[in-house]
C-alpha atoms as a PDB file:
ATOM      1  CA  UNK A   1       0.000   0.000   0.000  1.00  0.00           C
ATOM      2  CA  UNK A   2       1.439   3.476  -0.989  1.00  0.00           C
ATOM      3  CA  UNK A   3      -0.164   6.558   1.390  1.00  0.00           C
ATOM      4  CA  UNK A   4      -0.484   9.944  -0.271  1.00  0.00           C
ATOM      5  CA  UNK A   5      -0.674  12.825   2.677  1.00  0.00           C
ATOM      6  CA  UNK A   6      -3.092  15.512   1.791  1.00  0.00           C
ATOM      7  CA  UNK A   7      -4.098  18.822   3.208  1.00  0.00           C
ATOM      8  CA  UNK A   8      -7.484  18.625   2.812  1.00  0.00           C
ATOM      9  CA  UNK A   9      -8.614  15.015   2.282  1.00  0.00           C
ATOM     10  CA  UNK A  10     -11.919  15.697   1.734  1.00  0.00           C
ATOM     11  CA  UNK A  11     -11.283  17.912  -1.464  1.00  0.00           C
ATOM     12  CA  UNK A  12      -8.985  15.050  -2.513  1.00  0.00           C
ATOM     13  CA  UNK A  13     -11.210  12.356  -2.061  1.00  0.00           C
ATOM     14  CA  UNK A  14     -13.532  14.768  -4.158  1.00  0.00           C
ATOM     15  CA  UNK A  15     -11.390  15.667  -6.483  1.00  0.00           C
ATOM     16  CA  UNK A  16     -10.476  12.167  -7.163  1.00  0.00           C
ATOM     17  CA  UNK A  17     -13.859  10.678  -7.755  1.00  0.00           C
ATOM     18  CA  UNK A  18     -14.392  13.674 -10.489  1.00  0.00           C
ATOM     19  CA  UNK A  19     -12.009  11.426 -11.818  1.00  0.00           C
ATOM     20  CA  UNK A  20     -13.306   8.466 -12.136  1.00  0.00           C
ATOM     21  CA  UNK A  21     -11.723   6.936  -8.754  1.00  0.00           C
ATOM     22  CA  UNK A  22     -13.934   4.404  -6.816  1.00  0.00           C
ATOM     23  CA  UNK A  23     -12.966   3.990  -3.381  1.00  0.00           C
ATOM     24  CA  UNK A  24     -12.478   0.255  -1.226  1.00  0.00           C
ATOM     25  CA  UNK A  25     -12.997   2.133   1.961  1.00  0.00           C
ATOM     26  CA  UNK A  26     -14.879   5.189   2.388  1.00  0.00           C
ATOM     27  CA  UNK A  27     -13.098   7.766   4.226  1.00  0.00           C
ATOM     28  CA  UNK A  28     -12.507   6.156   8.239  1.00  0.00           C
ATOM     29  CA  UNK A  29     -11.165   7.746  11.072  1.00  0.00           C
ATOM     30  CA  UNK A  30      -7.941   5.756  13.000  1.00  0.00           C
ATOM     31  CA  UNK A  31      -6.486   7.158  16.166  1.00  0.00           C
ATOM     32  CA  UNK A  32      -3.569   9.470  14.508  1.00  0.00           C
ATOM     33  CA  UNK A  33      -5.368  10.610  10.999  1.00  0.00           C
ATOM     34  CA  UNK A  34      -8.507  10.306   8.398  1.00  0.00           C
ATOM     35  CA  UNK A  35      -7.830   8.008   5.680  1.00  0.00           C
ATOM     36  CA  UNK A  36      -9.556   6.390   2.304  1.00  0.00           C
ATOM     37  CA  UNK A  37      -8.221   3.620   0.320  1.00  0.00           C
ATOM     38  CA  UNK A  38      -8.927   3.056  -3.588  1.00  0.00           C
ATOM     39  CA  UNK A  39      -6.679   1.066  -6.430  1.00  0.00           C
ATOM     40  CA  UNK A  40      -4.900   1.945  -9.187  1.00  0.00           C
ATOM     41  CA  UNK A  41      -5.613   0.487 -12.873  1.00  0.00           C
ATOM     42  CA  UNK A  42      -3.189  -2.884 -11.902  1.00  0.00           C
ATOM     43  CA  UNK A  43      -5.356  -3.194  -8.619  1.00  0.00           C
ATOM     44  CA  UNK A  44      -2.523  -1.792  -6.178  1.00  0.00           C
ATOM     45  CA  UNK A  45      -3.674  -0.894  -3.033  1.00  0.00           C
ATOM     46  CA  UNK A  46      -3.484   3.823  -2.576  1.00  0.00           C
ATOM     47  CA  UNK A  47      -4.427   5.486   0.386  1.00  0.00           C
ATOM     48  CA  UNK A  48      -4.669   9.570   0.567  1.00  0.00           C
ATOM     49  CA  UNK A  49      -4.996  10.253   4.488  1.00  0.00           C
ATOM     50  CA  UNK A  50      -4.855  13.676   6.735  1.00  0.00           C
ATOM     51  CA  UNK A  51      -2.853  13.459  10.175  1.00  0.00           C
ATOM     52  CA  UNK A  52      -4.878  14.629  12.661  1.00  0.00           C
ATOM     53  CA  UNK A  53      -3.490  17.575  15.078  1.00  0.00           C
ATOM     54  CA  UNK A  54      -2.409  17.007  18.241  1.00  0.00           C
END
């Protein structure tokens, strides 16, 4: 799995489905950041994901 950090991960995740980009896992919350997962056109697991503050 390759992790993209983005500012604003909702406007990503937007920005990506514009594109044509289906998502595995809806954007989820974990402990230390938001995060959604979707593939790549050889089925390779991408995440983009936003650290949260502290």
């Amino acid at each position: 799995t390759i992790a993209f950090e983005v500012d604003d991960i909702d406007a990503a995740i937007a920005q990506l489905q514009k594109r044509g980009v289906t998502f595995d896992m809806e954007k989820t919350e974990t402990p230390v950041c938001w995060m959604a997962q979707f593939r790549d056109p050889d089925g390779n697991k991408l995440l983009v994901h936003k650290r949260k503050t502290a």
